[in-house]
Protein backbone atom coordinates (compact mmCIF):
# COMPACT_ATOMS: atom_id res chain seq x y z
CA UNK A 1 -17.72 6.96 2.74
CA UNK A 2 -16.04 8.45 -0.32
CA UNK A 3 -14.90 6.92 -3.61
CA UNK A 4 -11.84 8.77 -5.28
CA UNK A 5 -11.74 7.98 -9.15
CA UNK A 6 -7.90 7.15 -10.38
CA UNK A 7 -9.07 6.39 -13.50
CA UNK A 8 -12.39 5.96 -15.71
CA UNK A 9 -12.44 2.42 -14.38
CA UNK A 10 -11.05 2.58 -10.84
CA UNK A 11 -11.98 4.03 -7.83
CA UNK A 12 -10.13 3.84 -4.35
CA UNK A 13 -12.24 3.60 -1.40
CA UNK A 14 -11.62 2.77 2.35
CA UNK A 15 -11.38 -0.98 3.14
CA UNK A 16 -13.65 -1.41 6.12
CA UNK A 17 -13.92 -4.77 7.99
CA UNK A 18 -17.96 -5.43 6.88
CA UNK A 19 -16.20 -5.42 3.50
CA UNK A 20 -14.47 -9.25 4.93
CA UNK A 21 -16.46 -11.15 2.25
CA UNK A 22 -15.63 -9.52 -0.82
CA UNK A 23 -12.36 -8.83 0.52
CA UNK A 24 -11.50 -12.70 0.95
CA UNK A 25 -13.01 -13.04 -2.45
CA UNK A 26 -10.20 -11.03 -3.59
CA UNK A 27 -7.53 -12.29 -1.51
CA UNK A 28 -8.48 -16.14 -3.37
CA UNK A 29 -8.50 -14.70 -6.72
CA UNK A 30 -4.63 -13.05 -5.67
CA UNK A 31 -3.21 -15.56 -3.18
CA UNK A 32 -0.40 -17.31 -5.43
CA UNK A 33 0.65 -14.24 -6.79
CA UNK A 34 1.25 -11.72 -4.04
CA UNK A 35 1.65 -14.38 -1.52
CA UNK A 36 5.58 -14.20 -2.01
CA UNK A 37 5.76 -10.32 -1.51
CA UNK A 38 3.32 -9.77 1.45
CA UNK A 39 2.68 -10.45 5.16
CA UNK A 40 1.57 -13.85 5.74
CA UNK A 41 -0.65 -11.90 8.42
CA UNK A 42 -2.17 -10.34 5.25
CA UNK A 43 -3.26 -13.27 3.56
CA UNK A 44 -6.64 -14.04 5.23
CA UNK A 45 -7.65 -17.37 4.41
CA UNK A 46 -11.04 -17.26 6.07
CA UNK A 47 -13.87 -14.91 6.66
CA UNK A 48 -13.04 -14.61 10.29
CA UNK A 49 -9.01 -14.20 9.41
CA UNK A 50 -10.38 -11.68 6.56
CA UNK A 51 -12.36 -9.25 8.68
CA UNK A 52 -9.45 -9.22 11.72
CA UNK A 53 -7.10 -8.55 8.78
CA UNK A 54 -9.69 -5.32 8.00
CA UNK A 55 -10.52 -4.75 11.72
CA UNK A 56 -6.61 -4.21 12.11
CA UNK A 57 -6.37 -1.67 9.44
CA UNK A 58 -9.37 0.20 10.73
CA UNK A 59 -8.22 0.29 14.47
CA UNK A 60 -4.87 1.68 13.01
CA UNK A 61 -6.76 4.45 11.61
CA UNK A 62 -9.45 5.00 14.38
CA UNK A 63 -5.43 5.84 16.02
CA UNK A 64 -4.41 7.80 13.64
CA UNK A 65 -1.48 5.11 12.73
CA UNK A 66 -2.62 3.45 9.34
CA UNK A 67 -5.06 2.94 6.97
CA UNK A 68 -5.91 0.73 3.91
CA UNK A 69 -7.87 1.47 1.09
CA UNK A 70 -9.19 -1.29 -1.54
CA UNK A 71 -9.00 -0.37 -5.61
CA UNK A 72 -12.32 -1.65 -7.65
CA UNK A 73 -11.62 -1.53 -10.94
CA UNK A 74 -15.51 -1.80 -12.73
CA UNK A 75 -16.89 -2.60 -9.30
CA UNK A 76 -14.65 -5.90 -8.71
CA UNK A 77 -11.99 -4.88 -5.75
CA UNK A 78 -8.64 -5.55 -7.64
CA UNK A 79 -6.48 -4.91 -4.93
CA UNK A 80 -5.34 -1.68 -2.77
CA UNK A 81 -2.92 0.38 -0.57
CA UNK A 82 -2.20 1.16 2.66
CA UNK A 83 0.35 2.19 5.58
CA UNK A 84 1.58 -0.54 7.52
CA UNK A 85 2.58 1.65 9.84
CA UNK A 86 1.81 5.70 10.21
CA UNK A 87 3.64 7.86 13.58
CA UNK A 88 3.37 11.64 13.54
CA UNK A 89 5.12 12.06 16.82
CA UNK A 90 8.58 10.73 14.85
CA UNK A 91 6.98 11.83 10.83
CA UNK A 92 7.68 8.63 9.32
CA UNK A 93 5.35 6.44 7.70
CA UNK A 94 5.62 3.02 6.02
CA UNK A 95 3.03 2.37 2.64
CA UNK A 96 2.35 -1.01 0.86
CA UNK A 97 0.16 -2.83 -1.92
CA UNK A 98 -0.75 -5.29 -3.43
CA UNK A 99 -2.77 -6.49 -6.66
CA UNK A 100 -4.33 -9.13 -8.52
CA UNK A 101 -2.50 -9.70 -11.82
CA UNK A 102 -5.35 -8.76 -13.86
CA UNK A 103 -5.05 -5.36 -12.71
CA UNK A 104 -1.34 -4.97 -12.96
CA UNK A 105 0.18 -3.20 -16.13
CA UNK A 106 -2.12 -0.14 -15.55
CA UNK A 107 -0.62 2.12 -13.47
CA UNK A 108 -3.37 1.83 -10.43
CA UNK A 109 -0.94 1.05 -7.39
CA UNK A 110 1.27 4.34 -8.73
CA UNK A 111 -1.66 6.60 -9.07
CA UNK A 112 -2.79 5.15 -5.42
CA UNK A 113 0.24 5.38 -3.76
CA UNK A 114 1.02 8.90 -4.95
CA UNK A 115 -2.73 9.95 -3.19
CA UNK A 116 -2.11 8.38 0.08
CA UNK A 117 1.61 9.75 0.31
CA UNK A 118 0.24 13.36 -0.27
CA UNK A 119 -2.20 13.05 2.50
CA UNK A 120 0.02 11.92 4.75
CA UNK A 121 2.74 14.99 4.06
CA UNK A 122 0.10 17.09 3.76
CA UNK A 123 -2.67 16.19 6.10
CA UNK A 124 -1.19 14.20 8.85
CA UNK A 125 2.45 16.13 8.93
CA UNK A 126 4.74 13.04 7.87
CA UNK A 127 8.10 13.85 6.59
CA UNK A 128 9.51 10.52 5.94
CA UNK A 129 7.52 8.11 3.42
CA UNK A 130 9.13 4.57 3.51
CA UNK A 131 8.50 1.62 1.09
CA UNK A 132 10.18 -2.29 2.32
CA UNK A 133 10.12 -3.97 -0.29
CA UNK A 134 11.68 -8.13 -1.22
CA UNK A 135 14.84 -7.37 -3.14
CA UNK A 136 13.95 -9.67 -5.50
CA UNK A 137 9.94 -8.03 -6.07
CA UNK A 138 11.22 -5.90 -9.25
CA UNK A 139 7.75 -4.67 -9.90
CA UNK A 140 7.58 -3.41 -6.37
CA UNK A 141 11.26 -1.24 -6.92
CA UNK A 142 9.92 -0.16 -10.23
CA UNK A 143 6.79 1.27 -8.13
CA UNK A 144 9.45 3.09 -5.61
CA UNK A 145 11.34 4.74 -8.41
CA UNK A 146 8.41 5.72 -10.47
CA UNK A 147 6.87 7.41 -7.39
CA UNK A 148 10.32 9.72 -6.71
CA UNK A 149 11.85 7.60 -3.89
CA UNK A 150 15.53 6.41 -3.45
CA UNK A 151 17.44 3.36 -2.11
CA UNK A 152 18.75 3.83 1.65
CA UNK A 153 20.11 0.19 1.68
CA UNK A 154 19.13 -3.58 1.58
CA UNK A 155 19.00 -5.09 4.98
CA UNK A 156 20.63 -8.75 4.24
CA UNK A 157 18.75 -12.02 5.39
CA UNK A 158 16.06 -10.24 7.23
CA UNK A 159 13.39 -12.73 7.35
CA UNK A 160 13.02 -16.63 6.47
CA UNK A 161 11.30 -17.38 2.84
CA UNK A 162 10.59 -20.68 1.17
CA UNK A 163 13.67 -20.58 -0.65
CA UNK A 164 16.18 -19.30 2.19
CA UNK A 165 16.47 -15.67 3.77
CA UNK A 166 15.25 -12.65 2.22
CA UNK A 167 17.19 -9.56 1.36
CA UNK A 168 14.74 -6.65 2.29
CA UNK A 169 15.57 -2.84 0.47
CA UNK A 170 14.36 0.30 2.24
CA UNK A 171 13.00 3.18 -0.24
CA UNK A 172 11.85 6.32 1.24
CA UNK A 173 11.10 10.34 -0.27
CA UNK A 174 11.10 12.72 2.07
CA UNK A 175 8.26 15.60 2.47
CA UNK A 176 10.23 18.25 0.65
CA UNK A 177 11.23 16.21 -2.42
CA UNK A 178 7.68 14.85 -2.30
CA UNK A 179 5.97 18.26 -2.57
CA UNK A 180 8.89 19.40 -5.40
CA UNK A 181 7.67 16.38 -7.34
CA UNK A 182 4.10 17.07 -6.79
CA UNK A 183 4.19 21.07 -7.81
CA UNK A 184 5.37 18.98 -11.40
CA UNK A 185 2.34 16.63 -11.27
CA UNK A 186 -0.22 18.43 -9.71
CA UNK A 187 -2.22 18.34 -5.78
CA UNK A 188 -3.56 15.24 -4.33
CA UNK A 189 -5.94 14.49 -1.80
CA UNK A 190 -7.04 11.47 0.35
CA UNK A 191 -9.55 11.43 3.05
């Protein structure tokens, strides 16, 4: 296992499935607030639900296609990132969060984000980063733009959402402007 410090505070670490408990812990302390912006897949609502939710992420990885890592923030897992999808035969990948409230306004899910992105340019070879976001999740666009990406479109009415159809934008950076805005910043690394 590893533990990657982001800040004094935080530390990113892999979200395994015996982690279910603490992770469903988390998930009740966040449900009404990132319920409108993620998966209802995601939203475990039981241990059972929690650790298939985990067991998912880690069989995407055993593959090579995914990964999620939680954020604890004093020892208390805050929330986290992760690919929802990862393919190195076509080099695009798809990354996600999501966070309890109490840990937003600190710059975690950027700093996160930015680590997992440079692994997979890096490490696994990906040249196109994607982030789907609700057009109507303006702390989720303000993530995209802070971490280099631009708008390829809004796909109209793509899903149903309690209050009618849901407009869903496409962000992505490519490898090349990626590693131009990394020389500025400095190297990351994920393992």
């Amino acid at each position: 296992m590893f533990a990657l410090s982001l800040t004094e505070d935080v530390e990113m670490r892999p979200l395994e499935p015996w982690r279910a408990e603490e992770f469903l812990a988390h998930l009740d302390r966040a449900r009404e607030h990132i319920a409108p912006w993620v998966s209802p897949a995601f939203v475990a609502t039981d241990l059972d639900s929690a650790r298939a939710v985990l067991q998912r992420h880690a069989d995407r990885y055993a593959r090579g296609a995914g990964g999620i890592w939680g954020l604890w923030r004093q020892g208390t897992l805050v929330g986290g990132v992760l690919f929802v999808s990862l393919d190195t035969a076509t080099g695009v990948c798809e990354a996600g969060c999501w966070l309890e409230p109490a840990a937003e306004g600190h710059g975690l899910v950027s700093r996160a984000v930015e680590r997992i992105v440079d692994w997979a340019v890096e490490e696994r070879g990906i040249h196109r980063v994607e982030w789907r976001t609700n057009a109507r999740n303006a702390r989720s666009i303000a993530t995209a733009k802070r971490l280099g990406m631009r708008h390829d479109g809004t796909l109209r009415e793509v899903y149903p959402g309690p209050d009618g159809r849901i407009d869903l934008q496409v962000w992505s950076v490519l490898a090349p402007e990626r590693r131009a805005r990394r020389s500025d910043v400095g190297e990351h690394r994920v393992e």
